[in-house]
C-alpha atoms as a PDB file:
ATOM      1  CA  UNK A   1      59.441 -11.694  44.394  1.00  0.00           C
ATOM      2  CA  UNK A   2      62.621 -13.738  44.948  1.00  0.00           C
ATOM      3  CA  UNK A   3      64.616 -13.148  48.202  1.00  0.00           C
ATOM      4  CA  UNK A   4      67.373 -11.832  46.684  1.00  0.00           C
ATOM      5  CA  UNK A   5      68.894 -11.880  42.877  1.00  0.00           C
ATOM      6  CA  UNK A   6      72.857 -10.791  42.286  1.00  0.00           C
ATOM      7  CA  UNK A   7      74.330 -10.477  39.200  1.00  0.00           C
ATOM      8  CA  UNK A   8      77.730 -12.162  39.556  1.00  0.00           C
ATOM      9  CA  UNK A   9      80.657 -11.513  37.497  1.00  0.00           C
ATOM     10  CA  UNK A  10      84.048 -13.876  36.967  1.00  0.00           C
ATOM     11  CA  UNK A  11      85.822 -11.945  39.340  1.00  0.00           C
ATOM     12  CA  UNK A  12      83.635 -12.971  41.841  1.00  0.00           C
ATOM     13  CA  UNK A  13      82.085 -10.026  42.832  1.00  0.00           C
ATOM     14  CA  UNK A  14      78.402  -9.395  42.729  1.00  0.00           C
ATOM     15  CA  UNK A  15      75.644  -6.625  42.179  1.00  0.00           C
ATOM     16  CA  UNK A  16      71.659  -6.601  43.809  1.00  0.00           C
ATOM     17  CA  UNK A  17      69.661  -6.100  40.996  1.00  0.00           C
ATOM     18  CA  UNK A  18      65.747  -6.475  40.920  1.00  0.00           C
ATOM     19  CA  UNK A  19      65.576  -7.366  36.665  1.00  0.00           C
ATOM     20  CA  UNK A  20      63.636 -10.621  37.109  1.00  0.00           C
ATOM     21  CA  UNK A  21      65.181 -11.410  33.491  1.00  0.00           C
ATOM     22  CA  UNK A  22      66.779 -15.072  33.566  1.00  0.00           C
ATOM     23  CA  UNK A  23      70.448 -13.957  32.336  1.00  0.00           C
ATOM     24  CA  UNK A  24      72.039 -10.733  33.044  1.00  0.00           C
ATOM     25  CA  UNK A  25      74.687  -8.656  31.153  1.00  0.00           C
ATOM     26  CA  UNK A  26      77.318 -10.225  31.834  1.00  0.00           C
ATOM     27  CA  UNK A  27      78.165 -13.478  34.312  1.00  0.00           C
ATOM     28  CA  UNK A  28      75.550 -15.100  35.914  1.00  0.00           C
ATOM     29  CA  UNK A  29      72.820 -14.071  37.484  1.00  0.00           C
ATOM     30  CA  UNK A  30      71.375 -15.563  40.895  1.00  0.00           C
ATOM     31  CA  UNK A  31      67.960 -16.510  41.526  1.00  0.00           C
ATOM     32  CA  UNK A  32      66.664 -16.996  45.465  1.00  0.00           C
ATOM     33  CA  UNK A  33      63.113 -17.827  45.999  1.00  0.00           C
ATOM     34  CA  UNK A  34      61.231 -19.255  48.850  1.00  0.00           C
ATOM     35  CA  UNK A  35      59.168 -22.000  48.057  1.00  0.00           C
ATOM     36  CA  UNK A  36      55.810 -20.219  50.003  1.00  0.00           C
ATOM     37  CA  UNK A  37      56.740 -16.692  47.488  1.00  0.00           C
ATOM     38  CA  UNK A  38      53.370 -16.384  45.620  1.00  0.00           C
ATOM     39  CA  UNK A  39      54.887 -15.318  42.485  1.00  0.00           C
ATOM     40  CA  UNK A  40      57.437 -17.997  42.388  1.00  0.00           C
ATOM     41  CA  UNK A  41      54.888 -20.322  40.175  1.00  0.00           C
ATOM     42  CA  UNK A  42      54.338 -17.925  37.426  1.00  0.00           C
ATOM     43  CA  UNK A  43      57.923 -16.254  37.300  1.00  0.00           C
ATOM     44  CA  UNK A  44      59.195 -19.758  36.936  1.00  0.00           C
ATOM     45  CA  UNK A  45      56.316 -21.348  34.271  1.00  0.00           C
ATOM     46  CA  UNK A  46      57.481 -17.779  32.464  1.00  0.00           C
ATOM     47  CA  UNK A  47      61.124 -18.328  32.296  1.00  0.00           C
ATOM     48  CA  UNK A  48      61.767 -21.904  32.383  1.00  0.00           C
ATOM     49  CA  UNK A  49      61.268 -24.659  30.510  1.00  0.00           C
ATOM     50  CA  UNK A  50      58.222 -27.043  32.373  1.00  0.00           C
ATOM     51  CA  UNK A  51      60.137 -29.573  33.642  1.00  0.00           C
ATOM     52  CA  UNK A  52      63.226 -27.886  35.487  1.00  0.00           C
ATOM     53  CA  UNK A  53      59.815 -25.660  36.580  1.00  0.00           C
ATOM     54  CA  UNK A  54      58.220 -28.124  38.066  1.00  0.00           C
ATOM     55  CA  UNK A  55      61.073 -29.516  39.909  1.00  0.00           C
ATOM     56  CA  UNK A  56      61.908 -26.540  41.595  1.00  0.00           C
ATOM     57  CA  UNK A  57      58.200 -25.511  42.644  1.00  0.00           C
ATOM     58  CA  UNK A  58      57.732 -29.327  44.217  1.00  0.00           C
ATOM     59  CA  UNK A  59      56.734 -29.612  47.744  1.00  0.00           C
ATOM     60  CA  UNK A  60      57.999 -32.872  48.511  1.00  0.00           C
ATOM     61  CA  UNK A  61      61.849 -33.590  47.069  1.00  0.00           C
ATOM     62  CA  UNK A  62      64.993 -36.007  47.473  1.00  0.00           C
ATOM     63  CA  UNK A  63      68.454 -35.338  46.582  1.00  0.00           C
ATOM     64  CA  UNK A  64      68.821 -35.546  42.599  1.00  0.00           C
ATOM     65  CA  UNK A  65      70.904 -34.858  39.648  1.00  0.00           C
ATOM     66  CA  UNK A  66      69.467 -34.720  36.459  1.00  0.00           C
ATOM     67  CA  UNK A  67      70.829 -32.729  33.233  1.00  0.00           C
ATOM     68  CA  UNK A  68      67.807 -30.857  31.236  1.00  0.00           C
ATOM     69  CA  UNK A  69      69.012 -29.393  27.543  1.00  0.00           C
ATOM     70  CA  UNK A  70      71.806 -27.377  28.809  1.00  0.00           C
ATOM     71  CA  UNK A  71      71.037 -26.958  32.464  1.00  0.00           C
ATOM     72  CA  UNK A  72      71.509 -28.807  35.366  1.00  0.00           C
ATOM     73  CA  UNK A  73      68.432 -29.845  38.160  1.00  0.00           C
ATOM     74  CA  UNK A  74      69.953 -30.657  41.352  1.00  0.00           C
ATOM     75  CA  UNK A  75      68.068 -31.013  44.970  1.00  0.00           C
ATOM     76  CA  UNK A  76      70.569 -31.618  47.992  1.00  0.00           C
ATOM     77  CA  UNK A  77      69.541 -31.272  51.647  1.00  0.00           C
ATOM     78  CA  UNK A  78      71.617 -29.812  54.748  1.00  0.00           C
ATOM     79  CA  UNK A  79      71.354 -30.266  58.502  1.00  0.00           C
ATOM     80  CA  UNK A  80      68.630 -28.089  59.817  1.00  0.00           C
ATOM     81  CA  UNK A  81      70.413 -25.790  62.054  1.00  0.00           C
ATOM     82  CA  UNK A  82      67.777 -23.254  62.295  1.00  0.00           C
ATOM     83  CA  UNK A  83      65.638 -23.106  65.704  1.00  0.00           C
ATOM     84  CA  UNK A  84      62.313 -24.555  64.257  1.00  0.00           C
ATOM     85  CA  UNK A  85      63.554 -28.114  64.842  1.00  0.00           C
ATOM     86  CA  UNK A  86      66.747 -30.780  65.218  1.00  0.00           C
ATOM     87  CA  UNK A  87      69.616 -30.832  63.025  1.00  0.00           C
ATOM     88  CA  UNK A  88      68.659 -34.663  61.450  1.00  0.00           C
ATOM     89  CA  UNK A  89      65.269 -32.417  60.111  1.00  0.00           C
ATOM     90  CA  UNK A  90      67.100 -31.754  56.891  1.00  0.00           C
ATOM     91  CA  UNK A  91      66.947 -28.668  55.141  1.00  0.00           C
ATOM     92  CA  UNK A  92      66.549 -29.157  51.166  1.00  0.00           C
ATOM     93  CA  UNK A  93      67.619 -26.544  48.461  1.00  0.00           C
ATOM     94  CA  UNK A  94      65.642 -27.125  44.921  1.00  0.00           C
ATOM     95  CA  UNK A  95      68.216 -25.980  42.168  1.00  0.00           C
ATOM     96  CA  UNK A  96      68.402 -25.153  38.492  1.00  0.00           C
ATOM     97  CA  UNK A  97      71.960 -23.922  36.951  1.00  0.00           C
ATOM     98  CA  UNK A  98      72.957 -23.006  33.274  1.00  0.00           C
ATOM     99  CA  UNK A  99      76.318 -21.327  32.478  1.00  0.00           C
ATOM    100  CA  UNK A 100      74.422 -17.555  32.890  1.00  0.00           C
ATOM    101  CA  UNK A 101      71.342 -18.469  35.269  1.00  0.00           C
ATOM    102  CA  UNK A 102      71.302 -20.335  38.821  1.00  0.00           C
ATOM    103  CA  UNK A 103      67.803 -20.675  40.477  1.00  0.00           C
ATOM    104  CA  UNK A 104      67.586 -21.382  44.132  1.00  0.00           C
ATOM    105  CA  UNK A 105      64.654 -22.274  46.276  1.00  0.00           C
ATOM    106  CA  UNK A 106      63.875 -23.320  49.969  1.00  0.00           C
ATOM    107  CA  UNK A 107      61.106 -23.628  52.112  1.00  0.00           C
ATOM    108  CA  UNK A 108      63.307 -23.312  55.842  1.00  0.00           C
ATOM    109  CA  UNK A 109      66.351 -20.947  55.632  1.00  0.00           C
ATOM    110  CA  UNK A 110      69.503 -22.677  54.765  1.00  0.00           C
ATOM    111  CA  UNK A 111      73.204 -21.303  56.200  1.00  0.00           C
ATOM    112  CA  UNK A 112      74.981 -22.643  53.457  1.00  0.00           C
ATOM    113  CA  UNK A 113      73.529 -19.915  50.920  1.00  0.00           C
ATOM    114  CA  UNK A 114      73.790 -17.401  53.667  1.00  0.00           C
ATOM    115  CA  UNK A 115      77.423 -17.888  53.424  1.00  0.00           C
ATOM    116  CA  UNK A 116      77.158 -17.469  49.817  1.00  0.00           C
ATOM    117  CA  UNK A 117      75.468 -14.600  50.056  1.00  0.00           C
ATOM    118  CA  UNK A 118      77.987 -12.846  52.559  1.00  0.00           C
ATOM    119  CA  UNK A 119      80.561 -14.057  50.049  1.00  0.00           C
ATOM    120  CA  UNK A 120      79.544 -12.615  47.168  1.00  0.00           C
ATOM    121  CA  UNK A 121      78.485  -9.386  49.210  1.00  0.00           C
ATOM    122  CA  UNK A 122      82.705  -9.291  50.449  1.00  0.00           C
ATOM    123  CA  UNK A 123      83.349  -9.735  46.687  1.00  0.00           C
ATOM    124  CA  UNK A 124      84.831 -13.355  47.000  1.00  0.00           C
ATOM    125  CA  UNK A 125      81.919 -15.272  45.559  1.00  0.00           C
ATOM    126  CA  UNK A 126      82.229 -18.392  43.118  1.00  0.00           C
ATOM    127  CA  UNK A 127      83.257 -16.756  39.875  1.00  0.00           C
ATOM    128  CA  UNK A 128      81.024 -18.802  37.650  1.00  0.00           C
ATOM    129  CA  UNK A 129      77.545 -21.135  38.000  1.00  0.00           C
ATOM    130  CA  UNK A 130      79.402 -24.560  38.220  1.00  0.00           C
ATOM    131  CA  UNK A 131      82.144 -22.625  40.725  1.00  0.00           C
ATOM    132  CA  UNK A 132      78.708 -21.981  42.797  1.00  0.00           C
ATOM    133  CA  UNK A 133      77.155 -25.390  42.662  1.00  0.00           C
ATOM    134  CA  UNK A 134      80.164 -26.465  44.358  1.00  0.00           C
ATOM    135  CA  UNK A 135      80.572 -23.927  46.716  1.00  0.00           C
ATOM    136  CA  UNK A 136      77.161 -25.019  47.888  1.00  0.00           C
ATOM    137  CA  UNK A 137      77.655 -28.134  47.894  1.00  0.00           C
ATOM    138  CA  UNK A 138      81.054 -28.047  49.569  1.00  0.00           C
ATOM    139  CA  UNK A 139      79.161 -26.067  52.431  1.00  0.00           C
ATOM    140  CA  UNK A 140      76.453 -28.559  52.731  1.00  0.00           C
ATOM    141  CA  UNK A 141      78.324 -31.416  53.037  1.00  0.00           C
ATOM    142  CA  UNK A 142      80.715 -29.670  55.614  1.00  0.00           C
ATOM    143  CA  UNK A 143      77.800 -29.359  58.360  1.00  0.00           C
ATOM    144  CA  UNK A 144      76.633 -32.912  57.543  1.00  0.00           C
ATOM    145  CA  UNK A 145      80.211 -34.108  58.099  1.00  0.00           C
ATOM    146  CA  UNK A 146      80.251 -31.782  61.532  1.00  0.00           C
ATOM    147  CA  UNK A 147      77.063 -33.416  62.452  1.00  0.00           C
ATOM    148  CA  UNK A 148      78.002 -37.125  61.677  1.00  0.00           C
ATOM    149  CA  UNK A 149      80.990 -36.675  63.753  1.00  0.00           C
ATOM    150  CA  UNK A 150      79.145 -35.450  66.724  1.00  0.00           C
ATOM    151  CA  UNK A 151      77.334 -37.955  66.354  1.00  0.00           C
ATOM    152  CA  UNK A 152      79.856 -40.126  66.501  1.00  0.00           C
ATOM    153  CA  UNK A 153      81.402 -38.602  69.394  1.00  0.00           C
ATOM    154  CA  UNK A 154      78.903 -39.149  71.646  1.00  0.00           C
ATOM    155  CA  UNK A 155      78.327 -43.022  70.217  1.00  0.00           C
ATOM    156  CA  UNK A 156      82.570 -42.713  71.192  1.00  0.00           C
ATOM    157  CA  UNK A 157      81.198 -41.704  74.610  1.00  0.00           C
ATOM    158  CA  UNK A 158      78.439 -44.616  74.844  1.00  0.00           C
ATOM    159  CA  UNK A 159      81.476 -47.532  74.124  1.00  0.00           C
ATOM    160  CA  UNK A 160      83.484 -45.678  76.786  1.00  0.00           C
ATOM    161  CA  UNK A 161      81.138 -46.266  79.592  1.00  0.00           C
ATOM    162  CA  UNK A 162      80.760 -49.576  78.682  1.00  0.00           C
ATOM    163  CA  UNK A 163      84.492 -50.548  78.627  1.00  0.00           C
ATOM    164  CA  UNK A 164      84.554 -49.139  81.962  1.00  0.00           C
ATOM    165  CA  UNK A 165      81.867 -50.149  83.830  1.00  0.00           C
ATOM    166  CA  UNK A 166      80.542 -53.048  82.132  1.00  0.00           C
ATOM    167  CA  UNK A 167      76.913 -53.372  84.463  1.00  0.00           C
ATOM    168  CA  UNK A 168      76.339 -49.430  83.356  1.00  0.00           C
ATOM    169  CA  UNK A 169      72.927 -48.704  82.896  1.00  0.00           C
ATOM    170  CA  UNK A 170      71.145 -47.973  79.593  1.00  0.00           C
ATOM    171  CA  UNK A 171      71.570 -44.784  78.377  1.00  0.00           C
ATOM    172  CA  UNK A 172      68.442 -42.565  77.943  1.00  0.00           C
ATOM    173  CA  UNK A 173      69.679 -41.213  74.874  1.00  0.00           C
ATOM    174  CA  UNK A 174      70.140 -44.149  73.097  1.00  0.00           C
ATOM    175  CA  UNK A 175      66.877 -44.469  71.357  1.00  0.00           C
ATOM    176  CA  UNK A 176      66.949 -40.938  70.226  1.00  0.00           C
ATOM    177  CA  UNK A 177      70.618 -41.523  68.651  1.00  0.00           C
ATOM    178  CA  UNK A 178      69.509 -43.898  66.939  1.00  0.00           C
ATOM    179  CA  UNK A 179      66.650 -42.501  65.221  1.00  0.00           C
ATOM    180  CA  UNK A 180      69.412 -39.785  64.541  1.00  0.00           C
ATOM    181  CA  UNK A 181      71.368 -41.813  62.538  1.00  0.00           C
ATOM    182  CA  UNK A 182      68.405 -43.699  60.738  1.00  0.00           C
ATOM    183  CA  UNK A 183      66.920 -40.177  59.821  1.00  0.00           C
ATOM    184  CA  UNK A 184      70.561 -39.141  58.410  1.00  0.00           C
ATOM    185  CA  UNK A 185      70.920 -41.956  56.619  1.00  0.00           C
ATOM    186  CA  UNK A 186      67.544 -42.026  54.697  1.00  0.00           C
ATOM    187  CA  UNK A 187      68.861 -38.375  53.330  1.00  0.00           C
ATOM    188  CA  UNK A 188      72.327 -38.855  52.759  1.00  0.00           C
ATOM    189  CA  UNK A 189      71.523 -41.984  51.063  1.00  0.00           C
ATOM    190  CA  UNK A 190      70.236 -40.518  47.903  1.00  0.00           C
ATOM    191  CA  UNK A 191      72.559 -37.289  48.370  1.00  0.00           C
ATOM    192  CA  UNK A 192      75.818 -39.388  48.138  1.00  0.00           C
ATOM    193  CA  UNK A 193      74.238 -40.334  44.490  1.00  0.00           C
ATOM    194  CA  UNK A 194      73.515 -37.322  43.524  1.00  0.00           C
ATOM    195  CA  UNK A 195      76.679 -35.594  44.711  1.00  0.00           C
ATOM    196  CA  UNK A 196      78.280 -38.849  42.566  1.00  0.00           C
ATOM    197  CA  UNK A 197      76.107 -37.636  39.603  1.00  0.00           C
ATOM    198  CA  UNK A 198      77.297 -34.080  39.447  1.00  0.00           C
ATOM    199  CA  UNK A 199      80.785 -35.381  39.246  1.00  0.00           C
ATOM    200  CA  UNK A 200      80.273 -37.566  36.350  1.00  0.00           C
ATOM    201  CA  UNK A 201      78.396 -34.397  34.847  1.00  0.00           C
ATOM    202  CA  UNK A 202      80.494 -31.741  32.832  1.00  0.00           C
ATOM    203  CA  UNK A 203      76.782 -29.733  32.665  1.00  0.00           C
ATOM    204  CA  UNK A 204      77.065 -26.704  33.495  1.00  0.00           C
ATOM    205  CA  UNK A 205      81.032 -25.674  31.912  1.00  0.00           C
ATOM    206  CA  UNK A 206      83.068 -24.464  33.647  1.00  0.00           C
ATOM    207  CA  UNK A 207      85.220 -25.825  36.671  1.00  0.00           C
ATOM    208  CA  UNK A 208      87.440 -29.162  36.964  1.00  0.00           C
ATOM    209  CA  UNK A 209      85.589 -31.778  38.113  1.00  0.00           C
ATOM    210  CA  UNK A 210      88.425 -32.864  40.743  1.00  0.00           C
ATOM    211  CA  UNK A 211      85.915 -30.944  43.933  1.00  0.00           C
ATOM    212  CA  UNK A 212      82.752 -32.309  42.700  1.00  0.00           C
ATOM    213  CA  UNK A 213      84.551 -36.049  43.059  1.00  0.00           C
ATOM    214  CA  UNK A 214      85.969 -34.994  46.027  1.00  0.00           C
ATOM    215  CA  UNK A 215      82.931 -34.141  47.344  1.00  0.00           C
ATOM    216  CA  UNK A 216      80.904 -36.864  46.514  1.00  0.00           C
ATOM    217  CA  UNK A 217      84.008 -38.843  48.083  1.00  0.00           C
ATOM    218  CA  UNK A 218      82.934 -37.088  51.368  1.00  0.00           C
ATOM    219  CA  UNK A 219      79.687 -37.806  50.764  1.00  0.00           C
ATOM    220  CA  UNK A 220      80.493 -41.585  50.760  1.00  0.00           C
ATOM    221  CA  UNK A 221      82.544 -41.591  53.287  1.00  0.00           C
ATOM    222  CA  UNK A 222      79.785 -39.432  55.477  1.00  0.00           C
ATOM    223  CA  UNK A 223      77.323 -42.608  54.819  1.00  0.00           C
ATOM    224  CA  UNK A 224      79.864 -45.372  55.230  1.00  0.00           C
ATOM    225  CA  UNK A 225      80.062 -43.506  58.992  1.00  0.00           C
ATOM    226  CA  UNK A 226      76.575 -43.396  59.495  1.00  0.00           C
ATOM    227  CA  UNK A 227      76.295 -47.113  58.589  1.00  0.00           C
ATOM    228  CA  UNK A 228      78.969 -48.154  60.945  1.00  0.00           C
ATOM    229  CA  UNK A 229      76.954 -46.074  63.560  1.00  0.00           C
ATOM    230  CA  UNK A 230      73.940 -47.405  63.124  1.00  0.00           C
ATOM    231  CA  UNK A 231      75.518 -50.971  63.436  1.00  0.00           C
ATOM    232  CA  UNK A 232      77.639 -49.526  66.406  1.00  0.00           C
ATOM    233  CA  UNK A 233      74.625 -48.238  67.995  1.00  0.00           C
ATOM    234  CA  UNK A 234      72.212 -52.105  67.393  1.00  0.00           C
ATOM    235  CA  UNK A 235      75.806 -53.563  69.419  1.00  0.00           C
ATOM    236  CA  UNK A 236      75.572 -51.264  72.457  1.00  0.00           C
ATOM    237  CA  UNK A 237      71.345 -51.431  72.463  1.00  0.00           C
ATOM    238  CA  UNK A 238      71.976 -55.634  72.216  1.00  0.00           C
ATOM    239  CA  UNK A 239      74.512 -55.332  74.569  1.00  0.00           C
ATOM    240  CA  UNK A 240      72.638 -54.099  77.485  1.00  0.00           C
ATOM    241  CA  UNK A 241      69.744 -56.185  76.249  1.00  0.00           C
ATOM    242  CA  UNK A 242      71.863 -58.878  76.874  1.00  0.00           C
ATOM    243  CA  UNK A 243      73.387 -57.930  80.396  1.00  0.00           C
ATOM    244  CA  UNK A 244      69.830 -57.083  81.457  1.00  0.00           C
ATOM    245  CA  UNK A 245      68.643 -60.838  80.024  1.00  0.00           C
ATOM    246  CA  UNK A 246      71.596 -62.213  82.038  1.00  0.00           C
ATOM    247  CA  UNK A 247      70.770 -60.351  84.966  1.00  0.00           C
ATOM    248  CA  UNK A 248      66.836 -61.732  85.218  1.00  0.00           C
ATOM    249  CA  UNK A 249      68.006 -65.456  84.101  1.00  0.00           C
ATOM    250  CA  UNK A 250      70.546 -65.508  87.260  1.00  0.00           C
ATOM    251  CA  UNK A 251      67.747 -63.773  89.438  1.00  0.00           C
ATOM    252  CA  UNK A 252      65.351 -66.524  88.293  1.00  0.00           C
ATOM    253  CA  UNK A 253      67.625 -68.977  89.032  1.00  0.00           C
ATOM    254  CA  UNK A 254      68.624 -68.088  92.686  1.00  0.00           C
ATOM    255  CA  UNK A 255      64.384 -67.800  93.139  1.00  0.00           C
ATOM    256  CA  UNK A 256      64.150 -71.101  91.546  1.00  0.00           C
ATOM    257  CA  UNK A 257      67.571 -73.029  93.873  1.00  0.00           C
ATOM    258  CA  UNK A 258      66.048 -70.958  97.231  1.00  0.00           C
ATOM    259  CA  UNK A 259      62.543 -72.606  95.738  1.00  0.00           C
ATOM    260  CA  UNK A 260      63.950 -76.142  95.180  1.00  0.00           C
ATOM    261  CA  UNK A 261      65.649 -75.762  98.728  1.00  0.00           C
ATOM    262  CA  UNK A 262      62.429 -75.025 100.546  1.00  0.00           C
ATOM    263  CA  UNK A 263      60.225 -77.815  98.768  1.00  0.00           C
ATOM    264  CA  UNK A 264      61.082 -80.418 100.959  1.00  0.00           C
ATOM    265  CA  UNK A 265      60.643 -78.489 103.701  1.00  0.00           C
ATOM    266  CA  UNK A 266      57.786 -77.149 103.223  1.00  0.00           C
ATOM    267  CA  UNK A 267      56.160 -80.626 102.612  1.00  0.00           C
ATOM    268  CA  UNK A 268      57.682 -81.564 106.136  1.00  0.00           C
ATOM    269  CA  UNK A 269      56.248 -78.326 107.994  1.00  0.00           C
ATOM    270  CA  UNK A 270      52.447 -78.583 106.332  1.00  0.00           C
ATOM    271  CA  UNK A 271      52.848 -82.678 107.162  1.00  0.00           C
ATOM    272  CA  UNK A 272      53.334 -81.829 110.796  1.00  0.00           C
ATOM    273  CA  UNK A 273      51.032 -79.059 110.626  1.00  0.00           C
ATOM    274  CA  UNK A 274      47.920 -81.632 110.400  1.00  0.00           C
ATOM    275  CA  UNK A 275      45.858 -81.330 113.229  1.00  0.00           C
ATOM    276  CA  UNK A 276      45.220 -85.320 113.261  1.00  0.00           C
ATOM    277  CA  UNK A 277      45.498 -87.568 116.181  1.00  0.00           C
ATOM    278  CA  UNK A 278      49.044 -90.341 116.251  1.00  0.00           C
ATOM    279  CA  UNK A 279      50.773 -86.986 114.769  1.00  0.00           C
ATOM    280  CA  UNK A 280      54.607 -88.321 116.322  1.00  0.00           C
ATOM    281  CA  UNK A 281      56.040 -86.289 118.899  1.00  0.00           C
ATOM    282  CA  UNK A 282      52.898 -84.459 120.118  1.00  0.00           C
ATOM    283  CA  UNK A 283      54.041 -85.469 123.926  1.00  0.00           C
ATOM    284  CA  UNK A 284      57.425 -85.110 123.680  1.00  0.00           C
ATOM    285  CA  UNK A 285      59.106 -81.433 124.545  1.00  0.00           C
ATOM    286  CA  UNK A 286      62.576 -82.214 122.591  1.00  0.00           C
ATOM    287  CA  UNK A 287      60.297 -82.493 119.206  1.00  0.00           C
ATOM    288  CA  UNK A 288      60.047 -79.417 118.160  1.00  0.00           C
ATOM    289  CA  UNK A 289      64.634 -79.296 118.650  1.00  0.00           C
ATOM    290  CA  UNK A 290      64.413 -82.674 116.583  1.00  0.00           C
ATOM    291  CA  UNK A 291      62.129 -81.252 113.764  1.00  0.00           C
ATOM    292  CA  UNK A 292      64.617 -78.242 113.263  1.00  0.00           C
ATOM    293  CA  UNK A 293      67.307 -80.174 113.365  1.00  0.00           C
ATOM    294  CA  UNK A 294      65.952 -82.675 111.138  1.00  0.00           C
ATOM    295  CA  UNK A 295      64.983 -79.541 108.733  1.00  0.00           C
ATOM    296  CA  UNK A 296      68.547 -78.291 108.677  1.00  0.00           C
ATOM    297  CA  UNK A 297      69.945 -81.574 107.450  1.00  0.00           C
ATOM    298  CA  UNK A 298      67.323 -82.353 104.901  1.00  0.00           C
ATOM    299  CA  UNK A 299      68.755 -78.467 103.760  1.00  0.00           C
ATOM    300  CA  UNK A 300      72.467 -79.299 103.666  1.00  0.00           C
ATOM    301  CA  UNK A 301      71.658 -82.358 101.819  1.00  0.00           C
ATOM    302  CA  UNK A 302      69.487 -80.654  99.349  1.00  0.00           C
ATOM    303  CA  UNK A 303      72.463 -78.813  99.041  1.00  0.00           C
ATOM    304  CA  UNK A 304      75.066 -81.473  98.309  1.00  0.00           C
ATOM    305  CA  UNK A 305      72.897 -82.798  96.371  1.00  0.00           C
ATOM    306  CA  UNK A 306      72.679 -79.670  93.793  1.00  0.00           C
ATOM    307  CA  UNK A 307      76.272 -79.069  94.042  1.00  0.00           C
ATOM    308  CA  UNK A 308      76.703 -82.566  93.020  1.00  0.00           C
ATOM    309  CA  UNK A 309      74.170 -82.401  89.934  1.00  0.00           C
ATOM    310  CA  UNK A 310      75.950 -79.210  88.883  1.00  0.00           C
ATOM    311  CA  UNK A 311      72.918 -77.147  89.581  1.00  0.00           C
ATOM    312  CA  UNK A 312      75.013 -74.794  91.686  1.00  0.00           C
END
């Protein structure tokens, strides 16, 4: 049996009712089924035509916008803001709409229709099927927008720490935003088209099309953010890729000047270190002052010489 089914009248106000009928009276009546309902299959293969059927009892969807005779299929997703998982895990809603029928289905519980609901229950719901698509929609696309730009915040707060400390480390949660925004995008994607296909649609009658174009304007907007994240986020990751490449290249090349500087004299050290007879100085006690000193200039010179070259 569905979750719930209202019969909803122009003025906005709403009655429970448990006629699984398609239409009611009067209005439009309100379908909401979860996906894993046992009875969902045959109620719908019973009352709608096989196509908008099968779209609402698929498993697997993306965000669409198709008209059907004189109905209207249209899957959007949400942020998943239930407990089972992160908010980029989006939540999809399966529809079907005519002027006197709106079908609903989810698999995870979705806030958006819970507002709906409570709506309808404080007699301020949307007055007619189309009035309800958007009022869905609207909500949907509200707490994608909220999530995008916290998102964005805390991409705000990664540039921040760079500007002021310019050696700051990587931060752990880059990866992770990332894969955010990837994950967003991949939904919202398709969603901005369908959102863009509902306003071009007059199917179901009813309200002006001015919100749905508004919202698929949001919707557009809400990608063209994510984009710039995602290209905002590859800076900062290349950025400390880069400081950290910097970094080991001037390490290697202090290891490789101290290297160059001890090369000579450790060829002079192992040739005195022979233990072969005429070695030079082997009776005389200032030697050893004479080696070191000798040592010490071949070092400044090595030095000169590698300031001179450029080297250092």
């Amino acid at each position: 049996m569905p979750l719930y089914i209202y019969d909803i009248l122009s003025d906005g106000t709403a009655t429970p009712t448990t006629d699984t009928s398609p239409t009611g009276v009067s209005g439009y009546r309100w379908f909401h089924f979860d996906l894993k309902d046992p009875e969902l299959p045959q109620w719908a293969n019973a009352h709608l035509h096989p196509i908008p059927a099968g779209a609402l009892l698929q498993t697997e969807t993306r965000p669409r916008c198709d008209v059907h005779d004189d109905g209207l299929m249209l899957n959007l997703r949400g942020v998943n803001l239930n407990s089972d998982g992160p908010a980029d895990q989006m939540v999809a809603v399966r529809m079907w709409v005519t002027d006197q029928t709106v079908v609903t289905v989810r698999m995870r519980r979705v806030f958006a229709i819970e507002d709906i609901r409570k709506a309808l229950e404080a007699g301020t719901g949307p007055d007619s099927s189309a009035a309800f698509v958007e009022a869905l929609a609207s909500r949907l696309t509200e707490r994608v927008q909220n999530t995008v730009f916290e998102l964005a915040d805390q991409v705000d707060d990664l540039e921040d720490a760079i500007h002021d400390d310019d050696d700051a480390p990587l931060p752990d949660n880059l990866a992770e935003l990332r894969r955010t925004a990837i994950r967003l995008r991949r939904y919202l994607g398709p969603q901005r088209d369908a959102l863009m296909a509902l306003a071009a649609t007059d199917t179901p009658a009813g309200n002006s099309p001015l919100h749905r174009r508004e919202l698929a304007n949001l919707a557009m907007l809400t990608v063209e953010e994510l984009d710039s994240l995602q290209g905002r986020l590859t800076a900062i990751n290349d950025h400390h890729n880069a400081r950290a490449a910097e970094a080991q290249n001037r390490n290697s090349y202090i290891l490789s000047i101290v290297a160059a500087i001890f090369l000579p004299l450790g060829f002079i050290t192992g040739l005195f270190g022979v233990n072969v007879g005429g070695m030079p100085g082997v009776d005389n006690p200032a030697a050893f002052t004479i080696l070191c000193i000798s040592m010490a200039a071949v070092s400044v010179v090595s030095l000169v010489v590698m300031r001179w070259l450029k080297w250092i």
